[in-house]
PDB file of N, CA and C in Angstrom:
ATOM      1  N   UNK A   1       0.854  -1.179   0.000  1.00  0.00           N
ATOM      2  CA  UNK A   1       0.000   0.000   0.000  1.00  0.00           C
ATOM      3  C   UNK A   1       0.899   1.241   0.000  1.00  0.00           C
ATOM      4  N   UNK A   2       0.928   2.362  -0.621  1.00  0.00           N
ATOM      5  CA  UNK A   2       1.461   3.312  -0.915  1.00  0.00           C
ATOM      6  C   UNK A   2       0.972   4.410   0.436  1.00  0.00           C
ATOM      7  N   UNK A   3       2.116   5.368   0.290  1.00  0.00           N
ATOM      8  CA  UNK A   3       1.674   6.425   1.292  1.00  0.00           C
ATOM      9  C   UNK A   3       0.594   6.993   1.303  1.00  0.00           C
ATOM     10  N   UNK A   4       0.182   7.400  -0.168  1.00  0.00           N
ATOM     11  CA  UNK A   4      -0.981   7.849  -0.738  1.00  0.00           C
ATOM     12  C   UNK A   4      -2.828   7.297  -0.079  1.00  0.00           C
ATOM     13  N   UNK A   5      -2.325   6.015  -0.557  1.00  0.00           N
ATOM     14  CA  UNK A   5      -3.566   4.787  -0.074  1.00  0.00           C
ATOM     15  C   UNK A   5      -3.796   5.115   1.677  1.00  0.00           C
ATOM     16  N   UNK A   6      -2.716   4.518   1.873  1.00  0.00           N
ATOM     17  CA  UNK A   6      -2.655   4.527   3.221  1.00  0.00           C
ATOM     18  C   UNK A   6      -3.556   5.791   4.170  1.00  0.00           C
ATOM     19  N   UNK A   7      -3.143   7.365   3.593  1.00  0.00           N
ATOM     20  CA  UNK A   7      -3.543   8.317   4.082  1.00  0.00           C
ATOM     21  C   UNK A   7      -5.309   8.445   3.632  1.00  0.00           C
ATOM     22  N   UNK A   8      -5.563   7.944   2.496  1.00  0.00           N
ATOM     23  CA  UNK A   8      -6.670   8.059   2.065  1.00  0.00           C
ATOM     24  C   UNK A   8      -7.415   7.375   3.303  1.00  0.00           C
ATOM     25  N   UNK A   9      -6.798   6.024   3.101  1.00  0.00           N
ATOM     26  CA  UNK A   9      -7.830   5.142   4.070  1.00  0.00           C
ATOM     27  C   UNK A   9      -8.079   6.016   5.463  1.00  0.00           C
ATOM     28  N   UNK A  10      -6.802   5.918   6.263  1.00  0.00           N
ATOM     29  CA  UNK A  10      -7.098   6.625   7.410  1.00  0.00           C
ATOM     30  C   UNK A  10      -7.966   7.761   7.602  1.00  0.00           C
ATOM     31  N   UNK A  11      -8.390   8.808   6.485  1.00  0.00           N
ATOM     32  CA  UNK A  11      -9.278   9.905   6.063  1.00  0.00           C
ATOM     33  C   UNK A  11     -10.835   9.018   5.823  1.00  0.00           C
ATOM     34  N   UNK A  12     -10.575   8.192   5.594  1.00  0.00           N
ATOM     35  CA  UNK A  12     -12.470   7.600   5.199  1.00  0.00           C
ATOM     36  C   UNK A  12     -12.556   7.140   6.468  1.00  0.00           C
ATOM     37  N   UNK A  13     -11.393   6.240   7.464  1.00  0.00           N
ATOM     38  CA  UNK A  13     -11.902   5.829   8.454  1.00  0.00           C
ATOM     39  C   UNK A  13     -12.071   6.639   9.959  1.00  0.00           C
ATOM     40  N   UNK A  14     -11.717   7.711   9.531  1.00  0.00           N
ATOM     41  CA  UNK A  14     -11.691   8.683  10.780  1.00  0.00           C
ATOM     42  C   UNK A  14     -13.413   9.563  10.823  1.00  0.00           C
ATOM     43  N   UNK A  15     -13.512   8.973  12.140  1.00  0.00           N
ATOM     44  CA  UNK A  15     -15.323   9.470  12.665  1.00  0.00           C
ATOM     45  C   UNK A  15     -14.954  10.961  12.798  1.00  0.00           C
ATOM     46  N   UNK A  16     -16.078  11.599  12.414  1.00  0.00           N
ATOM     47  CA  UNK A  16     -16.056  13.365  12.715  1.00  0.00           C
ATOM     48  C   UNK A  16     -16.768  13.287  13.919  1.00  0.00           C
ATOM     49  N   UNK A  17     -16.697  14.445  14.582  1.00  0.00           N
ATOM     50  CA  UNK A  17     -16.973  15.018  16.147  1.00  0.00           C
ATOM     51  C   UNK A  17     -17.492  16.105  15.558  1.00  0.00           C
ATOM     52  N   UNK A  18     -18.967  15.853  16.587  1.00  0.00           N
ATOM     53  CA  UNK A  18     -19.917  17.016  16.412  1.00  0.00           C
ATOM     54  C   UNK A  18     -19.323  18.087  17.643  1.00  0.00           C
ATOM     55  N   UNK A  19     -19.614  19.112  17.628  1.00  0.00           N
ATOM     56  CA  UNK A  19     -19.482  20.232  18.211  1.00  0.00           C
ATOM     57  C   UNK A  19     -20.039  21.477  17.996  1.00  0.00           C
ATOM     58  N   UNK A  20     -19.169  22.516  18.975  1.00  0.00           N
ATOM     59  CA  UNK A  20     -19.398  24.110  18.885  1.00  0.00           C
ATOM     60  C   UNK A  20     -17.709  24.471  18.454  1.00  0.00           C
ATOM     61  N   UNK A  21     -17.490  25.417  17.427  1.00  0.00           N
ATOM     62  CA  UNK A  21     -16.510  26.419  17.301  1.00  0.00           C
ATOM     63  C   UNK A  21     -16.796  27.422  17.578  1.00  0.00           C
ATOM     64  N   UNK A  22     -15.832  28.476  17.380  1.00  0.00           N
ATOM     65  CA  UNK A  22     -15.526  30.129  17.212  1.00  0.00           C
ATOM     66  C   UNK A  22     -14.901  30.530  16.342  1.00  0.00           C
ATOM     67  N   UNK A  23     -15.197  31.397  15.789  1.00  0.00           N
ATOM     68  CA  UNK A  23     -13.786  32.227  15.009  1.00  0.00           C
ATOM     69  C   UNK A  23     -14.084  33.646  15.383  1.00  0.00           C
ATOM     70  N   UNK A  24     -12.838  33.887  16.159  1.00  0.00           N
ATOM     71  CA  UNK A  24     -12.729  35.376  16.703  1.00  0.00           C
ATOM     72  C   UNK A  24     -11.426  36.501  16.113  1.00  0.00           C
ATOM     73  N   UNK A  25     -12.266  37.107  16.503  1.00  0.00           N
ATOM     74  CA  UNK A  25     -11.598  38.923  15.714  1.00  0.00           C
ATOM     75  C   UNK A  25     -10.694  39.464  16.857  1.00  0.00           C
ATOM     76  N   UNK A  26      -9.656  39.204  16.822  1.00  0.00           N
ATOM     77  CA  UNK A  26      -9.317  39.487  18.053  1.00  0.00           C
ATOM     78  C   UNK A  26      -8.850  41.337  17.893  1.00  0.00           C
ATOM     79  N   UNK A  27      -8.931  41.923  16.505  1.00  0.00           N
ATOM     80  CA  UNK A  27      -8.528  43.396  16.724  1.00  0.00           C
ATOM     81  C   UNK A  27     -10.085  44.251  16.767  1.00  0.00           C
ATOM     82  N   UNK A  28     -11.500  43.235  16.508  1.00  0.00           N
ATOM     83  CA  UNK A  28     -12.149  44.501  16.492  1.00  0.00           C
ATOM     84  C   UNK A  28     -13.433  43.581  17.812  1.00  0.00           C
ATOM     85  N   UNK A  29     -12.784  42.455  18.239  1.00  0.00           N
ATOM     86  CA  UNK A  29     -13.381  41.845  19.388  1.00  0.00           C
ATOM     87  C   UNK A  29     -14.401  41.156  18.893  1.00  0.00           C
ATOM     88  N   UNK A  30     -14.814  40.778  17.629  1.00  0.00           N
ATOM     89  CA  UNK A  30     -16.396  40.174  16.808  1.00  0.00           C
ATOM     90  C   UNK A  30     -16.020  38.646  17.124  1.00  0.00           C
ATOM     91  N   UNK A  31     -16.917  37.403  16.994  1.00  0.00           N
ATOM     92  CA  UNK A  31     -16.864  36.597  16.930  1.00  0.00           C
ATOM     93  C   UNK A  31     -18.088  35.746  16.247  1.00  0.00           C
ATOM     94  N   UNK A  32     -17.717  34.710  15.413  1.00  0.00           N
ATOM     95  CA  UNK A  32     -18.960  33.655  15.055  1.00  0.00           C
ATOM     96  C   UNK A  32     -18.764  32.138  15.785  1.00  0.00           C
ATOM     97  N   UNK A  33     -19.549  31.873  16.460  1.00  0.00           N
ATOM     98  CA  UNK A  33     -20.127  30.488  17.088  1.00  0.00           C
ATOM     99  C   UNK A  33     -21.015  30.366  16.691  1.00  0.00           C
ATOM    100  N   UNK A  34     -20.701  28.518  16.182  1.00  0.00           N
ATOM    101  CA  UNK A  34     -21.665  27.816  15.636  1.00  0.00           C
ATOM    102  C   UNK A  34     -21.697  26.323  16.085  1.00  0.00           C
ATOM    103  N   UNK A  35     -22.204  25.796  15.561  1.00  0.00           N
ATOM    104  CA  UNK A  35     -22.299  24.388  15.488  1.00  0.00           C
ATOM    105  C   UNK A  35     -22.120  23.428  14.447  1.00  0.00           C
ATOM    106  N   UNK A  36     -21.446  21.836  14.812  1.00  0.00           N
ATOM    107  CA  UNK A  36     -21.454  21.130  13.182  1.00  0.00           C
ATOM    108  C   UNK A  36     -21.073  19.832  13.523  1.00  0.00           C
ATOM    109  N   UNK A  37     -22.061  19.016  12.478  1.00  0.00           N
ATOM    110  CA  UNK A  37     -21.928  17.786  13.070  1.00  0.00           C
ATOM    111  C   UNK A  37     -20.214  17.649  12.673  1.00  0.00           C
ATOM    112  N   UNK A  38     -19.762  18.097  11.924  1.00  0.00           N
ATOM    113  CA  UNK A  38     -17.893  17.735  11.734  1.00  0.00           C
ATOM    114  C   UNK A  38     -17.434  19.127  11.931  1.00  0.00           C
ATOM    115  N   UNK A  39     -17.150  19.099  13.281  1.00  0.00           N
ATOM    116  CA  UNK A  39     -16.546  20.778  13.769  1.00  0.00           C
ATOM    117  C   UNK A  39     -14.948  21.017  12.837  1.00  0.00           C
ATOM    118  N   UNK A  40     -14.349  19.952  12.946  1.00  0.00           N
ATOM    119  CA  UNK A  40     -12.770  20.022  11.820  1.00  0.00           C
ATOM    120  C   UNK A  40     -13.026  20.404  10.593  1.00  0.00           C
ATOM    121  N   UNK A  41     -14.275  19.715  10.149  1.00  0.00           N
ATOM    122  CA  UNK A  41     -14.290  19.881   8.383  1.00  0.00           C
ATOM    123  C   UNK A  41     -14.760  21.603   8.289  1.00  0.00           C
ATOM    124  N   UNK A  42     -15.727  21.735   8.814  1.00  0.00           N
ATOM    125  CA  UNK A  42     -16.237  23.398   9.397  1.00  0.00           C
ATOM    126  C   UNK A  42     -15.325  24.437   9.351  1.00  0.00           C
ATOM    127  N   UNK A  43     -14.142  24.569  10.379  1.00  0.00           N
ATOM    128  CA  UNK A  43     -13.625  25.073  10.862  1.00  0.00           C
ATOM    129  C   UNK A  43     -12.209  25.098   9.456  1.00  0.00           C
ATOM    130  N   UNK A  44     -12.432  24.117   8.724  1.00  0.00           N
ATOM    131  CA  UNK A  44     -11.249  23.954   7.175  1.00  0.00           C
ATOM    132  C   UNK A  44     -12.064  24.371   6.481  1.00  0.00           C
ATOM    133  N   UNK A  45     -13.302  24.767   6.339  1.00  0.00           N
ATOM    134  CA  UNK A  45     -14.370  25.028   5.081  1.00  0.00           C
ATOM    135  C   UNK A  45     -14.290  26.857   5.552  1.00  0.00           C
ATOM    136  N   UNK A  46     -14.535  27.194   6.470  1.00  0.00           N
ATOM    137  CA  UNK A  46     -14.474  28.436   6.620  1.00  0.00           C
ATOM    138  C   UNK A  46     -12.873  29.330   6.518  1.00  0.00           C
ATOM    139  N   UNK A  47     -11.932  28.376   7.108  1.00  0.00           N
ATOM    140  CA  UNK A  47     -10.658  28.959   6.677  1.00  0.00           C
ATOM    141  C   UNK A  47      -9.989  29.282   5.479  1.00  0.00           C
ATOM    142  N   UNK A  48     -10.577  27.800   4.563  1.00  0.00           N
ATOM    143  CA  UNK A  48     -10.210  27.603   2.959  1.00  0.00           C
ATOM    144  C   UNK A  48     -11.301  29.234   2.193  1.00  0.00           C
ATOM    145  N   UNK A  49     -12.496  29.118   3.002  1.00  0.00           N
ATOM    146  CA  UNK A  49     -13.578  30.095   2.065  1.00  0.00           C
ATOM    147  C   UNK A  49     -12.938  31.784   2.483  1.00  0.00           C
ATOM    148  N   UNK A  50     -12.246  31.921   3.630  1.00  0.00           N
ATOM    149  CA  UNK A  50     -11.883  33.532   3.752  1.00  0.00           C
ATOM    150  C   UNK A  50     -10.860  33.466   3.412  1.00  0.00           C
ATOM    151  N   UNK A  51     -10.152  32.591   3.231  1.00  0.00           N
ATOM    152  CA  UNK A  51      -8.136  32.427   2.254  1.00  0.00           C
ATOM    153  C   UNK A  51      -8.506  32.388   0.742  1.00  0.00           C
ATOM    154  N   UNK A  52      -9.766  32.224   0.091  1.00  0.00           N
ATOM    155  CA  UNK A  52     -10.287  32.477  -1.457  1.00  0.00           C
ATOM    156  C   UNK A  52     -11.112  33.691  -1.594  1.00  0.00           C
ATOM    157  N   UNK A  53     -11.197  34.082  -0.287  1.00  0.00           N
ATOM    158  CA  UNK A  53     -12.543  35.311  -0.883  1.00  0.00           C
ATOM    159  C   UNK A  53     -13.793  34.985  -1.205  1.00  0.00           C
ATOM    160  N   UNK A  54     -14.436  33.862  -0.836  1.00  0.00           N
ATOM    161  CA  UNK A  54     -15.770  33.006  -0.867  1.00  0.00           C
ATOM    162  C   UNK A  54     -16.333  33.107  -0.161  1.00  0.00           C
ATOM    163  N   UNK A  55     -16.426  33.658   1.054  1.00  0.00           N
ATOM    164  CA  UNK A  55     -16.872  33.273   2.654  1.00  0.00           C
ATOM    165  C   UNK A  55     -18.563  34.144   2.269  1.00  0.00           C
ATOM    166  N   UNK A  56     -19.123  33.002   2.836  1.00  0.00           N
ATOM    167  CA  UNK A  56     -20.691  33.437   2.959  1.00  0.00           C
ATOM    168  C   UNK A  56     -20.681  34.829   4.162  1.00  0.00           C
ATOM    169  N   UNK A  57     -20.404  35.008   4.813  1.00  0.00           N
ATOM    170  CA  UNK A  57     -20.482  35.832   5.955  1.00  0.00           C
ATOM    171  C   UNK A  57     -19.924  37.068   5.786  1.00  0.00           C
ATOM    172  N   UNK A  58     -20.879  37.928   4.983  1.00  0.00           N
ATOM    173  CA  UNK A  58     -19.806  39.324   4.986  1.00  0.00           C
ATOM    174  C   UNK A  58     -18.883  40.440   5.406  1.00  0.00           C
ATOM    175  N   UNK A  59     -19.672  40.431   6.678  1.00  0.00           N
ATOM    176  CA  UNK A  59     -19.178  40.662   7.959  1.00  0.00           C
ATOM    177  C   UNK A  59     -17.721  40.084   7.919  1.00  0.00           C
ATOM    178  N   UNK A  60     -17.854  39.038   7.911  1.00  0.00           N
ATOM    179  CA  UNK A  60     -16.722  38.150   8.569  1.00  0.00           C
ATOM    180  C   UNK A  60     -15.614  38.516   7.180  1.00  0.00           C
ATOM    181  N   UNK A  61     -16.192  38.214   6.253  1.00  0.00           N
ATOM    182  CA  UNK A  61     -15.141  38.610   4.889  1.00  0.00           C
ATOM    183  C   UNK A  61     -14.678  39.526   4.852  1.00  0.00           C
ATOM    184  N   UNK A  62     -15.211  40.675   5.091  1.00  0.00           N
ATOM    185  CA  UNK A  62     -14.621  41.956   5.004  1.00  0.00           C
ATOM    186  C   UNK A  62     -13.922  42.395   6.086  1.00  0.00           C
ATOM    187  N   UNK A  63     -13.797  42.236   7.177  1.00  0.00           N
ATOM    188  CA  UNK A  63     -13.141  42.363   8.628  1.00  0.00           C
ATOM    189  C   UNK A  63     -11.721  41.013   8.269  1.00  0.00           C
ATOM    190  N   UNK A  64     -12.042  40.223   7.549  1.00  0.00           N
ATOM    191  CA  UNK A  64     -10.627  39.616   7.206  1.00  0.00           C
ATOM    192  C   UNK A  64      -9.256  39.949   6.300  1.00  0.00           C
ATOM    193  N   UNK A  65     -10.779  40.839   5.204  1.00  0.00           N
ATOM    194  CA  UNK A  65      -9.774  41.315   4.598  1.00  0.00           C
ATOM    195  C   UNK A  65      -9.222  42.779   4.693  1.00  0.00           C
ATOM    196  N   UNK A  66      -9.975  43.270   5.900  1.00  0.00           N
ATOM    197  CA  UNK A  66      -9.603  44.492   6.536  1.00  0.00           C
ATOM    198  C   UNK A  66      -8.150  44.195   7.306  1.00  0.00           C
ATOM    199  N   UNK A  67      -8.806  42.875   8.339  1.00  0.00           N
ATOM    200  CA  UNK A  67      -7.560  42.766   9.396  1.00  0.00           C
ATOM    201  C   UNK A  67      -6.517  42.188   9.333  1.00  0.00           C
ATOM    202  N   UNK A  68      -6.438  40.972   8.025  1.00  0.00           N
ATOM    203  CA  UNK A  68      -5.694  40.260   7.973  1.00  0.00           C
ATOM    204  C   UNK A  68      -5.641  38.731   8.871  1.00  0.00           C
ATOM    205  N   UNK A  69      -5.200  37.800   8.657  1.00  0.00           N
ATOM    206  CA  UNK A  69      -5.658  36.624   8.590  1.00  0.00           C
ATOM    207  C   UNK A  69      -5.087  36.534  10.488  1.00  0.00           C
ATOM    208  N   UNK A  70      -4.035  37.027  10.472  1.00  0.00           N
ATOM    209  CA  UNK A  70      -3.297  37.097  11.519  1.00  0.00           C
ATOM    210  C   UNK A  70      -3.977  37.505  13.294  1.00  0.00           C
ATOM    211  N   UNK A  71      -5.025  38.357  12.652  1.00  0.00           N
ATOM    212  CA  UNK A  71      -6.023  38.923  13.436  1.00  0.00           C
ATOM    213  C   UNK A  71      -7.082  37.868  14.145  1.00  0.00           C
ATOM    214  N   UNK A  72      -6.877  36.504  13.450  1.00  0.00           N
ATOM    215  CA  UNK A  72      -8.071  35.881  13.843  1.00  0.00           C
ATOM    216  C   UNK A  72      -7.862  34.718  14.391  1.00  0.00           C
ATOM    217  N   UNK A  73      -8.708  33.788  15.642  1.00  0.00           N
ATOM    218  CA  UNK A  73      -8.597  32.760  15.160  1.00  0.00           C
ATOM    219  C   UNK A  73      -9.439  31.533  15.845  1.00  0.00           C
ATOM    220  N   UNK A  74      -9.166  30.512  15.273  1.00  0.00           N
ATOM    221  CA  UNK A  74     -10.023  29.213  14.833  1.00  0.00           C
ATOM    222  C   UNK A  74      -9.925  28.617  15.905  1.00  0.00           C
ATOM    223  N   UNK A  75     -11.373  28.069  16.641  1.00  0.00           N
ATOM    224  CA  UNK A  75     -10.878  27.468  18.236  1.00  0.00           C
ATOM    225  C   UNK A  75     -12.508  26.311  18.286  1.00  0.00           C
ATOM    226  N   UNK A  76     -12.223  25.151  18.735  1.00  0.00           N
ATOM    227  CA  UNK A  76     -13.042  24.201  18.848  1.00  0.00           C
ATOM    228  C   UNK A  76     -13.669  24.678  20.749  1.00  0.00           C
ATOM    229  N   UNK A  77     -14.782  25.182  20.596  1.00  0.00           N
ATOM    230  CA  UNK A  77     -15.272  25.328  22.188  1.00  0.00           C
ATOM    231  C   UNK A  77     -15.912  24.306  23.162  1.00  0.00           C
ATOM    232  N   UNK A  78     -16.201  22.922  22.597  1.00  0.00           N
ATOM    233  CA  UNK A  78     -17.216  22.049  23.173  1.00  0.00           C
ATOM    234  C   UNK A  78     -17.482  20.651  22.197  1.00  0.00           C
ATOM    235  N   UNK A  79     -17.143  20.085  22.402  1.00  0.00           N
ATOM    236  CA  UNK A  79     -17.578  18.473  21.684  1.00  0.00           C
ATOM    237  C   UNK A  79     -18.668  17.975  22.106  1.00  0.00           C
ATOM    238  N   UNK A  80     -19.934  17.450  21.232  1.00  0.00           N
ATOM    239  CA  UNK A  80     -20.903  16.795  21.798  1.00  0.00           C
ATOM    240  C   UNK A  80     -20.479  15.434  22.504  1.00  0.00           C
ATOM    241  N   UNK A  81     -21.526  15.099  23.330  1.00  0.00           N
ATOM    242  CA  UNK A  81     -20.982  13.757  24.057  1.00  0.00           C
ATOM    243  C   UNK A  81     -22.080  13.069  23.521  1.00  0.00           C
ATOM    244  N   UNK A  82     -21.458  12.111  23.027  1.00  0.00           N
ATOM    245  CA  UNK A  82     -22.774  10.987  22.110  1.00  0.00           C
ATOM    246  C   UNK A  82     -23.222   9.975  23.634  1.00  0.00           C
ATOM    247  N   UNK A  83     -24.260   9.518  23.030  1.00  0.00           N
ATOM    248  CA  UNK A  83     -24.819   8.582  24.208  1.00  0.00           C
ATOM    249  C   UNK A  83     -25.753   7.163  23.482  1.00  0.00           C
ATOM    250  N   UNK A  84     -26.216   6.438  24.047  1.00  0.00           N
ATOM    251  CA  UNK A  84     -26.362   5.218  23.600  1.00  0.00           C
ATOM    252  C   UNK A  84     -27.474   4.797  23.993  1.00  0.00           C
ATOM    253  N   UNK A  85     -28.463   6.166  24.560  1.00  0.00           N
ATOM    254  CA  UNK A  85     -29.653   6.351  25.117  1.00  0.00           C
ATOM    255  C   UNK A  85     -30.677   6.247  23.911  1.00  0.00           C
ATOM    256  N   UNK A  86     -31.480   5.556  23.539  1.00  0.00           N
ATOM    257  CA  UNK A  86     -32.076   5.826  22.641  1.00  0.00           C
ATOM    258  C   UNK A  86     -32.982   7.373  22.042  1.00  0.00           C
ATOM    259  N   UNK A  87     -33.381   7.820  23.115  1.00  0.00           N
ATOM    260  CA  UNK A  87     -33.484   9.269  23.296  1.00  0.00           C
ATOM    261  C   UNK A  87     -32.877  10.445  23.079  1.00  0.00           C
ATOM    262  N   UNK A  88     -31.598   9.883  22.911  1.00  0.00           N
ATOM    263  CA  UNK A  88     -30.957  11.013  22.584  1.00  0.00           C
ATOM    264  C   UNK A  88     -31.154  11.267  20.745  1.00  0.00           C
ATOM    265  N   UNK A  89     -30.754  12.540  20.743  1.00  0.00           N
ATOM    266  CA  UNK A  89     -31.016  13.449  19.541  1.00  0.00           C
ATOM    267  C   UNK A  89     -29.907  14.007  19.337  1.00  0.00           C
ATOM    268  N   UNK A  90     -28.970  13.923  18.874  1.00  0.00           N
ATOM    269  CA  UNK A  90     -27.404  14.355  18.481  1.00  0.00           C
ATOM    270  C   UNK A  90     -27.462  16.031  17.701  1.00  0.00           C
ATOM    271  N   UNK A  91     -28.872  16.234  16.985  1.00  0.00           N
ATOM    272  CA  UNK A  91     -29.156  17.690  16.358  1.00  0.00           C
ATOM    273  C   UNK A  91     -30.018  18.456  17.784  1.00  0.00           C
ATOM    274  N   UNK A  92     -30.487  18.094  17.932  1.00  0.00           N
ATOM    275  CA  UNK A  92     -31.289  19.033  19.307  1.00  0.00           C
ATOM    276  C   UNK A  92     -29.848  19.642  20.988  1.00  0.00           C
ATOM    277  N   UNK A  93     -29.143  18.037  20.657  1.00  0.00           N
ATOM    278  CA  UNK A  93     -27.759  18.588  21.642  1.00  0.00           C
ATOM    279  C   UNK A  93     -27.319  19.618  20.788  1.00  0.00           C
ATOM    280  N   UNK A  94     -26.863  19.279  19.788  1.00  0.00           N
ATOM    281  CA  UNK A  94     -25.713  20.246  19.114  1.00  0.00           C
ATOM    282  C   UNK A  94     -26.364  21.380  19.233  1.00  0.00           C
ATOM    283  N   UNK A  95     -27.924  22.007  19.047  1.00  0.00           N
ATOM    284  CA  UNK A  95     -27.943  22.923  18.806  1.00  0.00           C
ATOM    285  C   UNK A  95     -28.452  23.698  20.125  1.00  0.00           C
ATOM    286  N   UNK A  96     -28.589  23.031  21.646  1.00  0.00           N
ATOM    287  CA  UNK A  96     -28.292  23.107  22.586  1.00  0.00           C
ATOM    288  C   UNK A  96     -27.162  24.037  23.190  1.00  0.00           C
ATOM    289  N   UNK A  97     -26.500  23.029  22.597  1.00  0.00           N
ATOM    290  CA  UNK A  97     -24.928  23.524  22.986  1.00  0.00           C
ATOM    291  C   UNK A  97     -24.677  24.523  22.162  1.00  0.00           C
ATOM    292  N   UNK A  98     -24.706  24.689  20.975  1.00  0.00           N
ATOM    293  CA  UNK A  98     -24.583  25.956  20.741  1.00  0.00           C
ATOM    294  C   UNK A  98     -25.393  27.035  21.285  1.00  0.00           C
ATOM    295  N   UNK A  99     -26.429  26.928  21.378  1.00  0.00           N
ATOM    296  CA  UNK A  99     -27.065  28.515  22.146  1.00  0.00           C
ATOM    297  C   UNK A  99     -26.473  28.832  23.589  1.00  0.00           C
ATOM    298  N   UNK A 100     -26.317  27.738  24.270  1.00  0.00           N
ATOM    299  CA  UNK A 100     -25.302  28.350  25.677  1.00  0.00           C
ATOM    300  C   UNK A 100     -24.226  28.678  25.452  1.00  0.00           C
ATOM    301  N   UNK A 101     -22.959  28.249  23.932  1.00  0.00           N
ATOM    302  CA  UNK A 101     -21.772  28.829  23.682  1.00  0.00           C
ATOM    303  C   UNK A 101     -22.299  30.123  23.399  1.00  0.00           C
ATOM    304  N   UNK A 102     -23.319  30.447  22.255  1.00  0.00           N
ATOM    305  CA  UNK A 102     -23.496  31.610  21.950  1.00  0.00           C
ATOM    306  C   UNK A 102     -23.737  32.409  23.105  1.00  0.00           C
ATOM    307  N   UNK A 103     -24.414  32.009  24.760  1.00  0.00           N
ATOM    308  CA  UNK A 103     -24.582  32.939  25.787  1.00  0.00           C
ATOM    309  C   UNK A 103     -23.245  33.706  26.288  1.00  0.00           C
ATOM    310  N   UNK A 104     -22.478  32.482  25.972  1.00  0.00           N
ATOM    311  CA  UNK A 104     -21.197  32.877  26.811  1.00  0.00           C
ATOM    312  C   UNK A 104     -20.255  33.669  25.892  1.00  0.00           C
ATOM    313  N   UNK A 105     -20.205  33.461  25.074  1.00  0.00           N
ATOM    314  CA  UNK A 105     -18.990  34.689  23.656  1.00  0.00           C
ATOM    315  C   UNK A 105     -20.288  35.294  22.896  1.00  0.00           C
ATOM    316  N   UNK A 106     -20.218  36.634  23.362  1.00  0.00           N
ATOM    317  CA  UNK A 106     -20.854  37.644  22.512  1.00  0.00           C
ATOM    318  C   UNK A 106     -20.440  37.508  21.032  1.00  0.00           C
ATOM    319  N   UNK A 107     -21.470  37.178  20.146  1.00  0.00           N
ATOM    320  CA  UNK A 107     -21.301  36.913  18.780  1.00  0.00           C
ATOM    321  C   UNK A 107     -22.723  37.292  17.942  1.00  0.00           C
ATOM    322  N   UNK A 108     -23.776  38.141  18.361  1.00  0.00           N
ATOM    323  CA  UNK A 108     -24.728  38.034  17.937  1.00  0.00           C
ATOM    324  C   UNK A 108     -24.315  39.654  17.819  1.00  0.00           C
ATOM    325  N   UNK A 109     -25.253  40.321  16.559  1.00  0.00           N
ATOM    326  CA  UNK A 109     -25.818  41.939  16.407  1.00  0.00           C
ATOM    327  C   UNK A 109     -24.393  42.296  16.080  1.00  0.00           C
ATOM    328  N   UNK A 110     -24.043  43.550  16.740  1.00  0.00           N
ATOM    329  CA  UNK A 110     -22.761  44.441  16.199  1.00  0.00           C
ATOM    330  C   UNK A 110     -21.772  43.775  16.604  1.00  0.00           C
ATOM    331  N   UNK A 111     -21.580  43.233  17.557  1.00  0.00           N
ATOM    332  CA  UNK A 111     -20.314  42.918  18.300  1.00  0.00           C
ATOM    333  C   UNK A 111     -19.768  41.354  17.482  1.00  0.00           C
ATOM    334  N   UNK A 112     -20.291  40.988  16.753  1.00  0.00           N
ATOM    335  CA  UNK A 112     -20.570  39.447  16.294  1.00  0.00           C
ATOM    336  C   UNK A 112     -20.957  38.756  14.876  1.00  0.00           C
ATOM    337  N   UNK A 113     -20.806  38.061  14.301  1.00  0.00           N
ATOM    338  CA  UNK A 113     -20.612  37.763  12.580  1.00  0.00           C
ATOM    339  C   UNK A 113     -22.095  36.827  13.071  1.00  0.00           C
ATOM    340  N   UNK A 114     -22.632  36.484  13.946  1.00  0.00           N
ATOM    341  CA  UNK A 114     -23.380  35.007  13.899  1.00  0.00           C
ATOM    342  C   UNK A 114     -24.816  35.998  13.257  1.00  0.00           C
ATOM    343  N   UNK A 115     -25.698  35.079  12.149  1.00  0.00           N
ATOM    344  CA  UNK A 115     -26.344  35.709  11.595  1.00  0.00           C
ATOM    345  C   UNK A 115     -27.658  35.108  12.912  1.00  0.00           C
ATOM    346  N   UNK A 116     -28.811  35.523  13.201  1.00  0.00           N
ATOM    347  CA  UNK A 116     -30.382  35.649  13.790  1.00  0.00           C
ATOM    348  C   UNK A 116     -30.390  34.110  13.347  1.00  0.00           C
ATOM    349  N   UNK A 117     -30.863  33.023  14.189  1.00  0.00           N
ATOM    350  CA  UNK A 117     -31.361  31.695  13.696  1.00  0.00           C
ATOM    351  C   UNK A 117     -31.204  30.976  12.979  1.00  0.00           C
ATOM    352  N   UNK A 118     -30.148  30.788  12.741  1.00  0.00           N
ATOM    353  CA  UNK A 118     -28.875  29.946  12.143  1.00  0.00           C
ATOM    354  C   UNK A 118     -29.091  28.854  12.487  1.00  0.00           C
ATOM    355  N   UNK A 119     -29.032  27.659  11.840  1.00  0.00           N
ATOM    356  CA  UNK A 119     -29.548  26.456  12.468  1.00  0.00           C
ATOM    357  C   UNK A 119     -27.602  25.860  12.392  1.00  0.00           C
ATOM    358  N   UNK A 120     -27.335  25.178  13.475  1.00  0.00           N
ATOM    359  CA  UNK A 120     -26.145  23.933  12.944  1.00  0.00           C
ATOM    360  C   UNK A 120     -25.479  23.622  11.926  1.00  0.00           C
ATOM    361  N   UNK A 121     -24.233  24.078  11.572  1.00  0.00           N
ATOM    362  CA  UNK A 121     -23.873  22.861  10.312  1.00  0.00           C
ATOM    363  C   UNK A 121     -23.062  21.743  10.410  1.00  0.00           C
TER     364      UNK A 121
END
């Protein structure tokens, strides 16, 4: 098996972790918290989209390309804890947990990129 193979495999066989991130402004204090069932892939989808100039979040685009990349940064706040309860709901936690991250880091209105009722990604 080649290095190539090898890395592939390990990439199909690696489980994603649901969670909460951030990405914070640290020169004008803004922040977005969210949620996603693959907080890694998230947190590479939003870095790859403001390093191309793609980023859905305008706010957030334009304060990057105001502040520079250097200004910001990428932080995992909370991992869901899976359970084996039949009851449990893995989208109702996640999005749980995100509204108490969102209590705790101001990220909503002026101070904040998170758009009004944003569901999880």
């Amino acid at each position: 098996m080649t290095n190539r193979q090898a890395l592939k495999k390990e990439y199909l066989e690696t489980k994603t972790r649901a969670g909460v991130y951030a990405i914070r402004n640290h020169l004008t204090g803004r922040a977005l918290v969210a949620g996603s069932a693959n907080v890694q892939g998230s947190l590479n989808r939003h870095l790859f989209e403001l390093r191309h100039g793609t980023h859905r979040n305008a706010r957030l685009a334009q304060d990057w390309k105001a502040c520079g990349e250097s200004s910001f940064s990428f932080e995992v706040l909370d991992m869901l804890k899976h359970s084996d309860d039949p009851a449990f709901n893995p989208t109702e936690e996640l999005a749980q947990l995100t509204a108490l991250w969102r209590q705790e880091v101001a990220s909503g209105g002026e101070q904040g990129y998170d758009e009004a009722g944003r569901a999880p990604r």
